[in-house]
Protein backbone atom coordinates (compact mmCIF):
# COMPACT_ATOMS: atom_id res chain seq x y z
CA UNK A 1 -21.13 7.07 3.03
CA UNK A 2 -22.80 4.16 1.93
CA UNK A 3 -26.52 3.26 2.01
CA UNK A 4 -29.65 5.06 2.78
CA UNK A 5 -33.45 3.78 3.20
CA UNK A 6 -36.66 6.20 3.84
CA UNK A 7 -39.95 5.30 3.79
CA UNK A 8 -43.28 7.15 3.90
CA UNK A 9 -46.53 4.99 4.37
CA UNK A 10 -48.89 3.02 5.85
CA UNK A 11 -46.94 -0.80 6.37
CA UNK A 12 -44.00 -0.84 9.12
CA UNK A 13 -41.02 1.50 8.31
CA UNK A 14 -38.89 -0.43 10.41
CA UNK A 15 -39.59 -3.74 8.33
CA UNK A 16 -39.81 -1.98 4.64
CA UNK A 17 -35.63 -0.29 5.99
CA UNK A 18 -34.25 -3.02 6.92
CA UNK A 19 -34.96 -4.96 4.06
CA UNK A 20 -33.96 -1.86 2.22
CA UNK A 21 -31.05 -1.62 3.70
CA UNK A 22 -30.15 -5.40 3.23
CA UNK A 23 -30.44 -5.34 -0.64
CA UNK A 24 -27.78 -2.21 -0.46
CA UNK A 25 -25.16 -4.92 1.60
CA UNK A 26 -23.41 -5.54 -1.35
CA UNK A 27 -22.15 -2.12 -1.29
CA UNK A 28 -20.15 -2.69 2.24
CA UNK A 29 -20.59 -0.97 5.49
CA UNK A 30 -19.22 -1.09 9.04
CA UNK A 31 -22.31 0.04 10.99
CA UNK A 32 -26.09 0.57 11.15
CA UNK A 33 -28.91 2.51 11.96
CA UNK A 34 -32.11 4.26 11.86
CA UNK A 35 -34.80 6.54 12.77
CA UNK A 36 -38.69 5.75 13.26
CA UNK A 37 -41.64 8.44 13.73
CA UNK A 38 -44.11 6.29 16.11
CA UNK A 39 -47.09 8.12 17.94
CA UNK A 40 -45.43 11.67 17.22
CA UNK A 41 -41.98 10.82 18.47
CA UNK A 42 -38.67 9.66 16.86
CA UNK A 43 -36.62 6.78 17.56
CA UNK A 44 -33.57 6.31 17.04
CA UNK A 45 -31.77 2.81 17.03
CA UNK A 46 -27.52 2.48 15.85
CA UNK A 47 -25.28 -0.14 16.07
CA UNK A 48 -21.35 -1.20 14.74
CA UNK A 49 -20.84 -4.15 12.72
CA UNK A 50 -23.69 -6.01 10.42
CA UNK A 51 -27.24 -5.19 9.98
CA UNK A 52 -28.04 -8.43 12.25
CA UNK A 53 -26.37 -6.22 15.37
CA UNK A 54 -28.94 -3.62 14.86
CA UNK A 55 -31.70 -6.22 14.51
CA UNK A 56 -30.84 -8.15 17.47
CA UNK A 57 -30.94 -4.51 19.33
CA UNK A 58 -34.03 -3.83 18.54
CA UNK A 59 -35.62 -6.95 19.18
CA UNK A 60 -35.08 -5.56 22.65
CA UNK A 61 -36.98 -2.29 22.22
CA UNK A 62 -40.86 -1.60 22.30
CA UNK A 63 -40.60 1.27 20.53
CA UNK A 64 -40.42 2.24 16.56
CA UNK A 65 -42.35 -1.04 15.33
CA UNK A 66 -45.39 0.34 14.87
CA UNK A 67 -44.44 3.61 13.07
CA UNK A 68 -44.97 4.06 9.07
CA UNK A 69 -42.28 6.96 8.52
CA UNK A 70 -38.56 6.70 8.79
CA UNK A 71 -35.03 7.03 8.00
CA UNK A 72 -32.36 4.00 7.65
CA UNK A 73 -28.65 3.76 6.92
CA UNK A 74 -25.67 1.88 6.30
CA UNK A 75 -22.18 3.49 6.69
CA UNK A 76 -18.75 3.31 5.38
CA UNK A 77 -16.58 5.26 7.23
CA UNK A 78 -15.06 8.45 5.46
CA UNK A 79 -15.23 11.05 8.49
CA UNK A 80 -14.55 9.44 12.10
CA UNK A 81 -13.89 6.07 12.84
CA UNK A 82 -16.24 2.87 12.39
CA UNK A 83 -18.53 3.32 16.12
CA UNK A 84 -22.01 3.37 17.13
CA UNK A 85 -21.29 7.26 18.32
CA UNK A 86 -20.08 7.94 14.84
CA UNK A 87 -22.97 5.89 13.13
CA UNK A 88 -26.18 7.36 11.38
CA UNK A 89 -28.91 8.33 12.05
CA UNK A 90 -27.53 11.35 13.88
CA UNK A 91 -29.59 13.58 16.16
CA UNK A 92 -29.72 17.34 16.45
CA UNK A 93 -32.54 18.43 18.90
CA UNK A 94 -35.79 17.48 16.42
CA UNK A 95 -34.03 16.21 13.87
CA UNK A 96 -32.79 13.17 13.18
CA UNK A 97 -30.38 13.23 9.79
CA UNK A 98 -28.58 10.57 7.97
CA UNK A 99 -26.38 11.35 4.99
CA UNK A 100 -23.54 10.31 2.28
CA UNK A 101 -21.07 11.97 0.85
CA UNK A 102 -18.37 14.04 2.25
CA UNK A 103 -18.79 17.76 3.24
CA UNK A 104 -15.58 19.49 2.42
CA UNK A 105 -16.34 22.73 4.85
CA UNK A 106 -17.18 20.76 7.98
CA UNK A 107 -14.30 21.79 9.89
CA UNK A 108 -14.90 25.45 9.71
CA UNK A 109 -18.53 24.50 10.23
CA UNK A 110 -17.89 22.80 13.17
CA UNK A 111 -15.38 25.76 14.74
CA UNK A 112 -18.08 28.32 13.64
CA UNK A 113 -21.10 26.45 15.44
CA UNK A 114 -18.73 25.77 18.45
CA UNK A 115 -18.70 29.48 18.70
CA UNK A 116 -22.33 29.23 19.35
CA UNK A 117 -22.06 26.94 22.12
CA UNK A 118 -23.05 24.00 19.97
CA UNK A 119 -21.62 20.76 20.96
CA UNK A 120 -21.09 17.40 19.16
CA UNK A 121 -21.37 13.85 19.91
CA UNK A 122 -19.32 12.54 16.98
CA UNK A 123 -16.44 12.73 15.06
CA UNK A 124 -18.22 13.16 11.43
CA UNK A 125 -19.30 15.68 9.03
CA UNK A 126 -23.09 14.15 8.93
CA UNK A 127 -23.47 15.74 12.10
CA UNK A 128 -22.27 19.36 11.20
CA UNK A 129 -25.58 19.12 8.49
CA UNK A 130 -28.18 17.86 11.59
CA UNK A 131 -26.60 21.10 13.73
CA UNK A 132 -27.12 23.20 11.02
CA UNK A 133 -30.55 21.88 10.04
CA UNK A 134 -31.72 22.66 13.61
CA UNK A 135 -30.43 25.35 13.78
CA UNK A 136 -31.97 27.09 10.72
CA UNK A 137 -35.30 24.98 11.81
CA UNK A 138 -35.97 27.48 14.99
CA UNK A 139 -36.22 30.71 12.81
CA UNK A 140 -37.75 28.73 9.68
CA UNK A 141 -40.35 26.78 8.20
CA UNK A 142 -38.81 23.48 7.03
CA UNK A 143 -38.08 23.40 3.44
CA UNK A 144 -36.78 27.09 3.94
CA UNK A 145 -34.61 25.61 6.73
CA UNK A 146 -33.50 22.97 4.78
CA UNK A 147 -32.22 25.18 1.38
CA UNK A 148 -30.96 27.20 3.62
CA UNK A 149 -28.85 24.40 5.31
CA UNK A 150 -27.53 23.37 2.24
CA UNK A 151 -26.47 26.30 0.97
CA UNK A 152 -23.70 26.66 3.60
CA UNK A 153 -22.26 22.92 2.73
CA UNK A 154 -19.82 22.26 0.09
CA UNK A 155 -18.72 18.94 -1.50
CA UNK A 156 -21.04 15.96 -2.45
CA UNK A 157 -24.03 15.03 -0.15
CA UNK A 158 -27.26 13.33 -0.69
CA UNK A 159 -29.47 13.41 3.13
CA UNK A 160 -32.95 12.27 4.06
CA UNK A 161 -33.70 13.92 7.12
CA UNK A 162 -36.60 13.71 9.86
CA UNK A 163 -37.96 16.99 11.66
CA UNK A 164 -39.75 15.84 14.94
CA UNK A 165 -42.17 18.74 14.47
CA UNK A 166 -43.38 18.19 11.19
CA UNK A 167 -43.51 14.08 11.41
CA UNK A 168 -45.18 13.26 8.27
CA UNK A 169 -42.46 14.34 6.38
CA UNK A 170 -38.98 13.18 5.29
CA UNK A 171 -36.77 16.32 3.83
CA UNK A 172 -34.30 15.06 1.24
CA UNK A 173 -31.13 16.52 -0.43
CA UNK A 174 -29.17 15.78 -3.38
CA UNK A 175 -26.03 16.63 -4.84
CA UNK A 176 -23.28 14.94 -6.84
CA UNK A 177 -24.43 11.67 -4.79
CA UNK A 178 -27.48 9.82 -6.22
CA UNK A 179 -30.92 9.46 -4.37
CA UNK A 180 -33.92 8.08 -6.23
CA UNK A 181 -37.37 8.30 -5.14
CA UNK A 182 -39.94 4.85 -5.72
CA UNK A 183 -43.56 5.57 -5.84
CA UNK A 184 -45.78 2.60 -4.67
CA UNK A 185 -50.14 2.67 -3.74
CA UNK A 186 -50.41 5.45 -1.07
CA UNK A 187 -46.55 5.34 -0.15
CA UNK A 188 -43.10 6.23 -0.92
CA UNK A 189 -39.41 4.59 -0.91
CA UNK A 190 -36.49 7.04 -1.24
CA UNK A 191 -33.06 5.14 -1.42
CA UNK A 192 -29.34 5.66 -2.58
CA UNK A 193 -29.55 2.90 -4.74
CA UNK A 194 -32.63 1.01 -7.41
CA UNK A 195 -31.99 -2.31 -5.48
CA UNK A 196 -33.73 -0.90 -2.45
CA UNK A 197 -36.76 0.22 -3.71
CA UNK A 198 -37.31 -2.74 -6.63
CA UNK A 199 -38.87 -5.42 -4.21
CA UNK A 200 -42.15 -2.56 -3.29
CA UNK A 201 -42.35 -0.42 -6.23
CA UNK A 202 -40.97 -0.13 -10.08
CA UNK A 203 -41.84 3.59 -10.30
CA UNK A 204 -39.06 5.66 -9.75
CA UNK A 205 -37.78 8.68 -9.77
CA UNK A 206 -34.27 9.85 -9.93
CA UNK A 207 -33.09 13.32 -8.18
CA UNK A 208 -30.84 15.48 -9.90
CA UNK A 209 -27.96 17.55 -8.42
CA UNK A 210 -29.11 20.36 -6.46
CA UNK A 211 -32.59 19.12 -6.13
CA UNK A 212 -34.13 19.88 -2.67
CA UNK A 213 -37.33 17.35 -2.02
CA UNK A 214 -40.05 17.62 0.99
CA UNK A 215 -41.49 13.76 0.49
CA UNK A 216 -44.89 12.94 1.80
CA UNK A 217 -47.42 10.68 0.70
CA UNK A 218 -49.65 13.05 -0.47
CA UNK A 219 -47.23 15.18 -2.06
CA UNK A 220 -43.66 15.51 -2.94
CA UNK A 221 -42.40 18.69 -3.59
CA UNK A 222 -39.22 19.37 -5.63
CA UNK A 223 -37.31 22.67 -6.24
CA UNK A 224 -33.79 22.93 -7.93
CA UNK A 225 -32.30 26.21 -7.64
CA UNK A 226 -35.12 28.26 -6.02
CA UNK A 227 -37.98 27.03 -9.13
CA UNK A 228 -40.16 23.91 -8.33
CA UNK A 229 -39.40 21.12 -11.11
CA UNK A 230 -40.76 17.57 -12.05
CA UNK A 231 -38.76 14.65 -12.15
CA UNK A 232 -39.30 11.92 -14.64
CA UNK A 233 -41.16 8.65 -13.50
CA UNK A 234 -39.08 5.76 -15.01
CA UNK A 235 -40.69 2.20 -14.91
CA UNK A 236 -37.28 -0.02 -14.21
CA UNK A 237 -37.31 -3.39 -15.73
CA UNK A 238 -34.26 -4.97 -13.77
CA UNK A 239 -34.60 -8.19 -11.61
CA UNK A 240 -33.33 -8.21 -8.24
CA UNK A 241 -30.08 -9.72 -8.30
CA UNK A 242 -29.30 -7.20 -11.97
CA UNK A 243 -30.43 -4.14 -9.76
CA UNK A 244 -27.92 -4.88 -7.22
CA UNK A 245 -25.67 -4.37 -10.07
CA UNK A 246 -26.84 -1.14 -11.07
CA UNK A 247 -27.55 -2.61 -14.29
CA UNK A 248 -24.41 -3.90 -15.19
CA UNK A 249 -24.00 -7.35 -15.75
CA UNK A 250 -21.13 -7.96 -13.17
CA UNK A 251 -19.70 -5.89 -10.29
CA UNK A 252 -16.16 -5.05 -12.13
CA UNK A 253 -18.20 -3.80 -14.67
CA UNK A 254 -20.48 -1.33 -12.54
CA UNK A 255 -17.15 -0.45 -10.71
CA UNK A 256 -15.73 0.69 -13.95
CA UNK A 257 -18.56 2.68 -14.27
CA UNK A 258 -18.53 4.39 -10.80
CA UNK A 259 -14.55 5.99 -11.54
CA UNK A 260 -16.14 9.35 -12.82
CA UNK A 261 -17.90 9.87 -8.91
CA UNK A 262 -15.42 8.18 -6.70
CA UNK A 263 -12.39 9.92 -8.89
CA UNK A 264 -14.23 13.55 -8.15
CA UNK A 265 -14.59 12.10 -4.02
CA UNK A 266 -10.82 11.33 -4.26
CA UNK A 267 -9.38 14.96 -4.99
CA UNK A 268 -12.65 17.23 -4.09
CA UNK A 269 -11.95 19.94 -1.30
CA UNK A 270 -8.06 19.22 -1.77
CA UNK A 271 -7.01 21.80 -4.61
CA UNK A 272 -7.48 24.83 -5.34
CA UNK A 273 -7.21 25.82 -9.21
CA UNK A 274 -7.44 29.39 -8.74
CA UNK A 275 -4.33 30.13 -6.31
CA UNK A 276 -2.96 26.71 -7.60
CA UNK A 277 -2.46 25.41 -3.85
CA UNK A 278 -3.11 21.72 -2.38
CA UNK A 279 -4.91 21.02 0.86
CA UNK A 280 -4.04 17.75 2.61
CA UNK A 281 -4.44 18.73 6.18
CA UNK A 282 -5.59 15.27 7.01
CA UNK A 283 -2.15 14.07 6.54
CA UNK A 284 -0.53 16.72 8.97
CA UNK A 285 2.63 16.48 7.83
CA UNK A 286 4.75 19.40 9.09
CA UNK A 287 6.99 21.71 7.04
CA UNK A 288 10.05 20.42 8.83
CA UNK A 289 9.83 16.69 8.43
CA UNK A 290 8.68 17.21 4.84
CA UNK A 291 12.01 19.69 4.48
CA UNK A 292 14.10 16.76 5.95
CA UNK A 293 12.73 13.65 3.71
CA UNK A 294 16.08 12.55 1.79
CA UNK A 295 14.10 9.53 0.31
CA UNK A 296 10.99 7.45 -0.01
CA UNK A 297 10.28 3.76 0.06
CA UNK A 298 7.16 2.76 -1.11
CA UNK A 299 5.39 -0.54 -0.16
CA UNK A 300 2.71 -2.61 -1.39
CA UNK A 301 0.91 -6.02 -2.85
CA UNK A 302 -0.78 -6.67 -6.01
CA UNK A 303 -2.59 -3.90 -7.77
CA UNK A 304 -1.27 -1.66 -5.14
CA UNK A 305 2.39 -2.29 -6.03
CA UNK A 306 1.59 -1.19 -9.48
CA UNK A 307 0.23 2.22 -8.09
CA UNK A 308 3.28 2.09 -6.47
CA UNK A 309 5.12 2.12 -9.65
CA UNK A 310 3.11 5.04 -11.04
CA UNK A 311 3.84 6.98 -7.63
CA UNK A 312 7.78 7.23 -7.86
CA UNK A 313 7.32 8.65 -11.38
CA UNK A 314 4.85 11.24 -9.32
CA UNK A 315 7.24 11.75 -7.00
CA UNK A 316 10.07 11.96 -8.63
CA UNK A 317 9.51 14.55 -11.12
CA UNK A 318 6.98 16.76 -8.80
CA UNK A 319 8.53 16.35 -5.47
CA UNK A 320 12.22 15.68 -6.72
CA UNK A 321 12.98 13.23 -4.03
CA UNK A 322 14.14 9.72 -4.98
CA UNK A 323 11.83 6.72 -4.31
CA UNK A 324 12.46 2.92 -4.34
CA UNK A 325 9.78 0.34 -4.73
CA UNK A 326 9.32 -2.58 -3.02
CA UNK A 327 6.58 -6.04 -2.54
CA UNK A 328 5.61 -6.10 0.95
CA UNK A 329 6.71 -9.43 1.16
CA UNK A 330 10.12 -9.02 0.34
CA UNK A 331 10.93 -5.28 1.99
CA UNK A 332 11.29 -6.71 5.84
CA UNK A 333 13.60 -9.58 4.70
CA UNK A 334 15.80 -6.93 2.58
CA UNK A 335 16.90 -5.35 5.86
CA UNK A 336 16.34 -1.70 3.89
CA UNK A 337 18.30 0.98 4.84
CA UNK A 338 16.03 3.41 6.52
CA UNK A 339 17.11 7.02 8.65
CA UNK A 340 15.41 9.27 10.34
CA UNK A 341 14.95 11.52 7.22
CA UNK A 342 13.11 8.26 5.22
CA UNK A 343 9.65 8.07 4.35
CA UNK A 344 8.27 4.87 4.00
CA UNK A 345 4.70 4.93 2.33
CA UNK A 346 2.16 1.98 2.01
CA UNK A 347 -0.62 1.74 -0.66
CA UNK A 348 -3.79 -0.57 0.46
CA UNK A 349 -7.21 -0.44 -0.90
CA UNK A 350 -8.35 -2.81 2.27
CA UNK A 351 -5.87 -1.25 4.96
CA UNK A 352 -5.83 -4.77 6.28
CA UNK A 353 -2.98 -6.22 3.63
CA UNK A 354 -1.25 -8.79 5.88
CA UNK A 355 2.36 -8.41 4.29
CA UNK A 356 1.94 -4.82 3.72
CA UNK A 357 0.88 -4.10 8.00
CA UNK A 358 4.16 -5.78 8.40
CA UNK A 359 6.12 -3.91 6.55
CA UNK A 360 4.61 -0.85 7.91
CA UNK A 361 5.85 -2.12 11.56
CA UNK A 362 9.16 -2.41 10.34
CA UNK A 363 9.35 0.83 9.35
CA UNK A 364 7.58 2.42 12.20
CA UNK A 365 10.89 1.13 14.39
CA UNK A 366 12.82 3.57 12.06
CA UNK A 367 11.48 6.44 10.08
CA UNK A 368 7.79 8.32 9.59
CA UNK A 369 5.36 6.47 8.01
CA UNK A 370 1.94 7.04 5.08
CA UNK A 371 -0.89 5.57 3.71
CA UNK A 372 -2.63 5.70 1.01
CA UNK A 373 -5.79 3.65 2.31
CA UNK A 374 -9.70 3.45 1.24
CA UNK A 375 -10.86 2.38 4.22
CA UNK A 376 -10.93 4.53 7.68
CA UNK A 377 -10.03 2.74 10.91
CA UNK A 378 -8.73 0.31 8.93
CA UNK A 379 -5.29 -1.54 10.61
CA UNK A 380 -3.20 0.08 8.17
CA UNK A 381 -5.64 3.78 8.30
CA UNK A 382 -4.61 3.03 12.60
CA UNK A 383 -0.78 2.46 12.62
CA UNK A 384 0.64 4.99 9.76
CA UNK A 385 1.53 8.09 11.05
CA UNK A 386 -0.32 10.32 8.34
CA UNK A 387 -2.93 9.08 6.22
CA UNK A 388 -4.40 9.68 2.61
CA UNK A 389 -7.79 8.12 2.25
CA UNK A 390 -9.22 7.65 -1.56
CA UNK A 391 -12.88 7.59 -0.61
CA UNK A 392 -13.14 4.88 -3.53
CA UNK A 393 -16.67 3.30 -1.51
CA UNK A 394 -16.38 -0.81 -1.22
CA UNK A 395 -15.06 -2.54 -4.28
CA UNK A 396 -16.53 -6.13 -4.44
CA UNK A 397 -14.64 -7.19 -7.65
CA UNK A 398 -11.66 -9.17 -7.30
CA UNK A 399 -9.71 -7.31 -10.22
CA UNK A 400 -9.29 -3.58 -9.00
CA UNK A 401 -10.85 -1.22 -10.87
CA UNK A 402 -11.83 2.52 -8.99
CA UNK A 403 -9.65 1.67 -5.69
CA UNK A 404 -6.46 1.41 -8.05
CA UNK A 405 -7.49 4.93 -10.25
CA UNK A 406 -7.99 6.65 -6.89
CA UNK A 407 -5.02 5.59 -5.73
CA UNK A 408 -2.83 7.24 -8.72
CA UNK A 409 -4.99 10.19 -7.98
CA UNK A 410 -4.22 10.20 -4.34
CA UNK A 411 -0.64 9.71 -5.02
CA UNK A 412 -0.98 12.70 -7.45
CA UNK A 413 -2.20 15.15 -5.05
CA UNK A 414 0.56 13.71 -2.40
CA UNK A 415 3.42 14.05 -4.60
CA UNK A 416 2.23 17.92 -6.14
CA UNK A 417 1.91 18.43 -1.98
CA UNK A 418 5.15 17.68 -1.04
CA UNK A 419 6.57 19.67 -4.34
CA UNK A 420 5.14 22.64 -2.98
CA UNK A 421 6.40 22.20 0.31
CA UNK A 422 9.72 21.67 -0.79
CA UNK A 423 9.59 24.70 -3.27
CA UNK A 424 10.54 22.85 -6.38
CA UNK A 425 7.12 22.99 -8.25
CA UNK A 426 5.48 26.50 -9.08
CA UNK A 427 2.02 27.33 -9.03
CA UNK A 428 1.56 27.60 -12.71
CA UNK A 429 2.52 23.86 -12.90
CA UNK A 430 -0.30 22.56 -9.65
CA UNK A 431 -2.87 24.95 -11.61
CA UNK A 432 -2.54 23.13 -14.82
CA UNK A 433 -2.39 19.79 -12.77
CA UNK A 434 -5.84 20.67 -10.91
CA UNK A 435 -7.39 21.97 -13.90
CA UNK A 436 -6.59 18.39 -15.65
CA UNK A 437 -7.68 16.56 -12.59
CA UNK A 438 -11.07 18.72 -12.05
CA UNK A 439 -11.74 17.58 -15.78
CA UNK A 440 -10.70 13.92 -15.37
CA UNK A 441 -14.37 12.70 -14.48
CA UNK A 442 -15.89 14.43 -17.31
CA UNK A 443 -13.72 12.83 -19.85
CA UNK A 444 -13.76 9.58 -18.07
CA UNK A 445 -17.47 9.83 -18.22
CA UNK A 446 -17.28 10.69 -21.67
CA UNK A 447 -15.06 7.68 -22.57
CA UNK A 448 -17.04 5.04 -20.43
CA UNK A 449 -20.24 6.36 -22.67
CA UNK A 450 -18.19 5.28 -25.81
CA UNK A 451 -18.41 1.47 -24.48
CA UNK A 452 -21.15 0.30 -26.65
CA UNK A 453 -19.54 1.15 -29.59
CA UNK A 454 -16.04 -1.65 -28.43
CA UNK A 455 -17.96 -4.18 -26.10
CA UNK A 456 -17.14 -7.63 -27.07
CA UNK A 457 -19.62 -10.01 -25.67
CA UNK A 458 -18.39 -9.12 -21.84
């Protein structure tokens, strides 16, 4: 997930994205791309690394300057590593798709559309939602096609998608990940984020979750749960650099504000709070080794350590196994005593932690290794053997704010996992856990709205 442009109009799409795209930087990303409608065809252009790689690419293509409609985005890895293969926009016969957010279903997606005969050029969930969209497109009229696409996802996805065969229009969906649409003279801007549309237009709509929106500049149409609605138009009165900010003054403070959303990306599509079960099948840690584990190390620097504090309280009561605590940059010089039934576990917001991706080496000589890491294909994310990713998003801030909540969350769900596993916690007790953590948002929203009534002067 990360940052999404689309633009319906009469200047160049291609120019009105990518300076779209680079007021949504601030928010991180790890590759580029986009889609342009030019003379009835679509183009699409990706590249890995900065925005500048995807402008010096298409400095070498004719195509895609002159068009007026068009799709842009910037991504942050959550499903497949950082690659141009994995990067957005992805295409699906006609369509062209970008999207954020995390589809919790896209594995059985993927095996059911296998089945058809469908095959994939990625490793994400973004293209399980462009499959899909086609193929509902061949039996439907588009905006049937696409409520009928996102009916069969679950989890938290905003998309803007293209259909070749009805090119003046850009098909949007929203839920539980923003999208707002800006309204300018005879065009329109639809973006993740204010900042993107501020420098053309001030107008601006914002979707709601579960709206469904076929954009044109003539019309948009918007329907929520099968009956068309209207969205407010709100004039926004932020400058540039505040927008950027979301309309805080400072980026710890707009992180503060974004725990409710990334908290509910951190633990969505891993519990269950009806049978009381936990799913982390992305760790793929086997019954056996989790039988065997006699004790836990975990490792970590700074803010992480301290989640590391929280964690052996975690484990130890869910999980019953004993768990030491260490700073990276002391565990290798210790000379720990590690077996073959250890578990060393390292806690990294950046993956890239220099003392902590030694400590993980050292470990890897002797026992299993986890991480608890926000960001996929990450050096840390590459060398663990199993992997826990907070999908926190980028966190600009120097003090830690959302990457250290989702942590304890993460480390939550691990330590309630291995409980399970090991027999020692009973369903009533990981029902009453998810229950708590499905509410968490809503009463961390709730408290965050109480901040007016205790700011002092910040």
């Amino acid at each position: 997930m990360c940052g999404i442009v689309g633009y319906i109009g009469n200047s160049s799409a291609l120019e009105v994205i990518l300076s779209g795209l680079e007021r949504l930087e601030y928010r991180g990303y790890d590759s580029a791309g986009v889609a342009i409608v030019e003379d009835g065809e679509v183009f699409v252009s990706r590249a890995l690394g900065k925005l500048q790689g995807l402008k010096d690419q298409l400095k070498n293509q004719e195509h895609g300057r002159k068009g007026t409609i068009g799709i842009g985005h910037t991504r942050w890895a959550t499903h497949g590593k950082p690659s141009e293969q994995n990067a957005h926009p992805h295409r699906a016969g006609r369509v062209s798709l970008i999207h954020n957010g995390i589809i919790e279903n896209y594995i059985e997606l993927r095996e059911e559309l296998k089945e058809q005969g469908v095959t994939f050029a990625s490793e994400t969930d973004t293209e399980i939602a462009a499959k899909l969209f086609e193929r509902e497109l061949k039996i439907k009229a588009p905006f049937q096609a696409l409520k009928d696409t996102c009916d069969q996802l679950r989890g938290s996805f905003a998309f803007l998608a293209i259909d070749q065969d009805t090119p003046d229009r850009i098909f949007v969906a929203k839920n539980a990940t923003p999208i707002v649409i800006g309204l300018g003279s005879d065009e329109v801007f639809i973006a993740s984020d204010i900042p993107a549309v501020l420098p053309f237009t001030k107008q601006v709509m914002v979707l709601e979750d579960g709206d469904l929106a076929e954009v044109g500049v003539d019309e948009i149409l918007i329907e929520n749960n099968g009956k068309r609605v209207e969205r407010k138009i709100e004039q926004i009165s932020w400058d540039p650099v505040t927008a950027q900010k979301g309309g805080y003054k400072h980026y710890m403070l707009k992180e503060i504000h974004e725990q409710p959303q990334v908290l509910g990306e951190t633990f969505r599509g891993r519990l269950n709070i009806d049978d009381g079960s936990i799913f982390l099948s992305d760790l793929q840690l086997s019954d056996e080794l989790v039988k065997n584990i006699d004790r836990i190390s975990l490792v970590a620097c700074g803010t992480a350590w301290h989640a590391c504090l929280v964690s052996k309280f975690y484990l130890e009561l869910l999980a019953k196994i004993p768990v030491d605590v260490d700073y990276a940059s002391e565990f290798r010089y210790r000379e720990p005593v590690l077996s073959k039934n250890s578990l060393v576990g390292v806690i990294s917001q950046s993956g890239e932690t220099a003392d902590t991706l030694a400590a993980l080496d050292l470990a890897k000589s002797h026992c299993e290794t986890f991480a608890i890491c926000n960001v996929l294909g990450s050096s840390i994310a590459r060398k663990a053997d199993h992997v826990l990713f907070t999908h926190a998003g980028p966190e600009i801030s120097v003090a830690s704010t959302k990457a250290f909540t989702t942590q304890l969350v993460a480390a939550l769900l691990f330590a309630t996992f291995l409980g399970q596993k090991k027999g020692v916690v009973g369903t009533d007790t990981v029902k009453e856990l998810a229950s708590a953590l499905i509410e968490l948002p809503t009463v961390m929203r709730q408290t965050l709205e109480l901040e007016p009534k205790f700011r002092r002067g910040f």
